[in-house]
Protein backbone atom coordinates (compact mmCIF):
# COMPACT_ATOMS: atom_id res chain seq x y z
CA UNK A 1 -0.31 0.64 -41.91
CA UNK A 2 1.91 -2.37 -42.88
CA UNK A 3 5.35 -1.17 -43.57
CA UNK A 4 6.18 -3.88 -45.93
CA UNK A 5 3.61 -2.96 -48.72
CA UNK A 6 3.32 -0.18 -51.09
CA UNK A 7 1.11 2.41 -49.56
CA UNK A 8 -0.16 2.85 -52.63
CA UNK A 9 -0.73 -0.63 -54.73
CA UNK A 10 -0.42 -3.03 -51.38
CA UNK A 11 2.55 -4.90 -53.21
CA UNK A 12 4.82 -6.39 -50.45
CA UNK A 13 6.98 -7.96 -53.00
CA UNK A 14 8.76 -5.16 -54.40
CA UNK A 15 11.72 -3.05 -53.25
CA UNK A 16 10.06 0.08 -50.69
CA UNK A 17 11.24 3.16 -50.69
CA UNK A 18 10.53 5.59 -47.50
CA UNK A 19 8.55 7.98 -48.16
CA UNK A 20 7.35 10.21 -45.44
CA UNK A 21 5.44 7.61 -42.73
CA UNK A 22 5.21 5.07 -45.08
CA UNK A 23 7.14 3.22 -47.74
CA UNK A 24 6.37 3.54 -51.22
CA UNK A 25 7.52 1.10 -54.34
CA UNK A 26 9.24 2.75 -57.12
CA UNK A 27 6.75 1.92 -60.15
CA UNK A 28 3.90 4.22 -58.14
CA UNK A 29 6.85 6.90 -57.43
CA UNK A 30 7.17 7.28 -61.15
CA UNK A 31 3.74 7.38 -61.91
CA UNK A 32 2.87 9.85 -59.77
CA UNK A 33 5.46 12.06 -60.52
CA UNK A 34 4.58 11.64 -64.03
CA UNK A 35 1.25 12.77 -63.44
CA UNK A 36 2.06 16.07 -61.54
CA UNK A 37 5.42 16.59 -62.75
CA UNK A 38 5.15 15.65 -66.78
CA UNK A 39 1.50 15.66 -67.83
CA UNK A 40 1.05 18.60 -65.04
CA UNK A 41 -2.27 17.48 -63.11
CA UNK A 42 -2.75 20.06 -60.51
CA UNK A 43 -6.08 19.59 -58.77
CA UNK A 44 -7.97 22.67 -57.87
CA UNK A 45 -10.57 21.55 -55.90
CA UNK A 46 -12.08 18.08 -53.82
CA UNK A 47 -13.16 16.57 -56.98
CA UNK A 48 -10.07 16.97 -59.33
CA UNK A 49 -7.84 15.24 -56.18
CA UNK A 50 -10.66 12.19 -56.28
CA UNK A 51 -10.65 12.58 -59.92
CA UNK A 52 -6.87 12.47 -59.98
CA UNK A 53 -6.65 9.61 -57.07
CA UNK A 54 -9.30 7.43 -60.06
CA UNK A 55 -6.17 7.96 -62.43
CA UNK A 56 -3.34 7.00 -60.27
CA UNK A 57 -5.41 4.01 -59.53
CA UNK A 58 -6.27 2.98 -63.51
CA UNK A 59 -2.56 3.82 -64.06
CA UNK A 60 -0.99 1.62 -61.31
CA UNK A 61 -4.16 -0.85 -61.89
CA UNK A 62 -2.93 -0.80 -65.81
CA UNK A 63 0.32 -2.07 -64.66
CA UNK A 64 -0.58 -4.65 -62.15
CA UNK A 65 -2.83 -5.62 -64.87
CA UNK A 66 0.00 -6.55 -67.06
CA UNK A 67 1.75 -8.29 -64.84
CA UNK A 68 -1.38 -10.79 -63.97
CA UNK A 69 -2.31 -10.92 -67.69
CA UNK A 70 1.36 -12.39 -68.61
CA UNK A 71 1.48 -14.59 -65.34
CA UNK A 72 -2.14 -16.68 -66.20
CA UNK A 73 -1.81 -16.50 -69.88
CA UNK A 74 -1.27 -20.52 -70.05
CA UNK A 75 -3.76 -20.41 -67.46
CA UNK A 76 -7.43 -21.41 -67.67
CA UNK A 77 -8.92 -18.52 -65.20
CA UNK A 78 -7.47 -15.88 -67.72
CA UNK A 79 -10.73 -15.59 -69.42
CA UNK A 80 -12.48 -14.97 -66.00
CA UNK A 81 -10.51 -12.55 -64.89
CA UNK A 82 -10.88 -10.60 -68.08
CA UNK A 83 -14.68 -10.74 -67.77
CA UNK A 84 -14.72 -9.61 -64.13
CA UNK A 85 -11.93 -6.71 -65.32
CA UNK A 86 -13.92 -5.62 -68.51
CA UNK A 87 -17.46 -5.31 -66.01
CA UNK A 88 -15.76 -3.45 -63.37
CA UNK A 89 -14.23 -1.37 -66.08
CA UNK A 90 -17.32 -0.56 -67.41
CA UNK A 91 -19.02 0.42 -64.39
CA UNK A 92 -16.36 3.74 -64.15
CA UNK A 93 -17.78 7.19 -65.05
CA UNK A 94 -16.08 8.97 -67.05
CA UNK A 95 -17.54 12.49 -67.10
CA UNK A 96 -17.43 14.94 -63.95
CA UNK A 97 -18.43 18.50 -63.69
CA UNK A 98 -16.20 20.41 -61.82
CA UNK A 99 -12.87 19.11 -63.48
CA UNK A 100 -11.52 20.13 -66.33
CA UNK A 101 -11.18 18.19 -69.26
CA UNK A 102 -7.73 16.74 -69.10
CA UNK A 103 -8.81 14.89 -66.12
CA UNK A 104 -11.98 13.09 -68.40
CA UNK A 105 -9.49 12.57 -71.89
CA UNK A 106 -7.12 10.86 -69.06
CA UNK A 107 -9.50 8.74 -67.66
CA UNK A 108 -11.01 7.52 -71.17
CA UNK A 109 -7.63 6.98 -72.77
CA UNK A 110 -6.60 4.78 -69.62
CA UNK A 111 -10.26 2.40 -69.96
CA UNK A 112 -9.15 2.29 -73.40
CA UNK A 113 -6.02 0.78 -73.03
CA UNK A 114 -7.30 -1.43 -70.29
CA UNK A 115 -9.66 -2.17 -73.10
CA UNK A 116 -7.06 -2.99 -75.66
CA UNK A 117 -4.86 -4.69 -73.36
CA UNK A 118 -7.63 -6.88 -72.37
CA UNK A 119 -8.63 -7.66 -75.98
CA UNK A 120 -5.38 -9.03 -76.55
CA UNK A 121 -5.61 -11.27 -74.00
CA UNK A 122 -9.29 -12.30 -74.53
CA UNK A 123 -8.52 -14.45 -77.93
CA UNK A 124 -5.91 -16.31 -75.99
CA UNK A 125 -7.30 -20.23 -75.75
């Protein structure tokens, strides 16, 4: 494990914080507290903690997201990346049995603002 990334999002340029073996950045702290702690996700079984790990990942992803999307929006590859972000996007399933259905309304509402926040970039010249 590299002790200068996130153990979560693999960012190395971002103030860690320890957390237990490894070293966590705060954005992914607050996220996942948010999801227990705030919108209460609780998994009950194998498939709501891979269901849950799915949203942590679109969450932090959303984020990341943002940050690329402002940093290459005077650049020519933006387009690209949008198209290889909308078809991996796409290729997510959204319904699971054996979870209930916050998990599934979480995951759809977090393609969909992937979705939108894509869109806005996609008109960009």
């Amino acid at each position: 494990m590299n002790q200068n990334k996130c153990v979560f999002c693999y960012r190395g340029d971002v103030e860690l914080i320890l957390l237990g073996s490894g070293r966590s950045c705060s954005n992914c702290l607050v996220i996942a507290h948010d999801l227990v702690h705030i919108e209460g996700f609780s998994p009950e079984n194998k498939v709501e903690e891979a269901v849950l790990s799915l949203i942590f990942f679109l969450e932090t992803d959303l984020v990341l997201t943002r940050e690329l999307l402002k940093s290459q929006s005077l650049s020519g590859d933006i387009q690209t990346v949008i198209g290889q972000k909308k078809e991996k996007l796409a290729a997510i399933e959204v319904s699971y049995s054996g979870v209930e259905e916050s998990y599934t309304k979480k995951i759809k509402d977090l393609l969909n603002e992937h979705t939108v926040l894509l869109g806005l970039y996609a008109d960009l010249p």
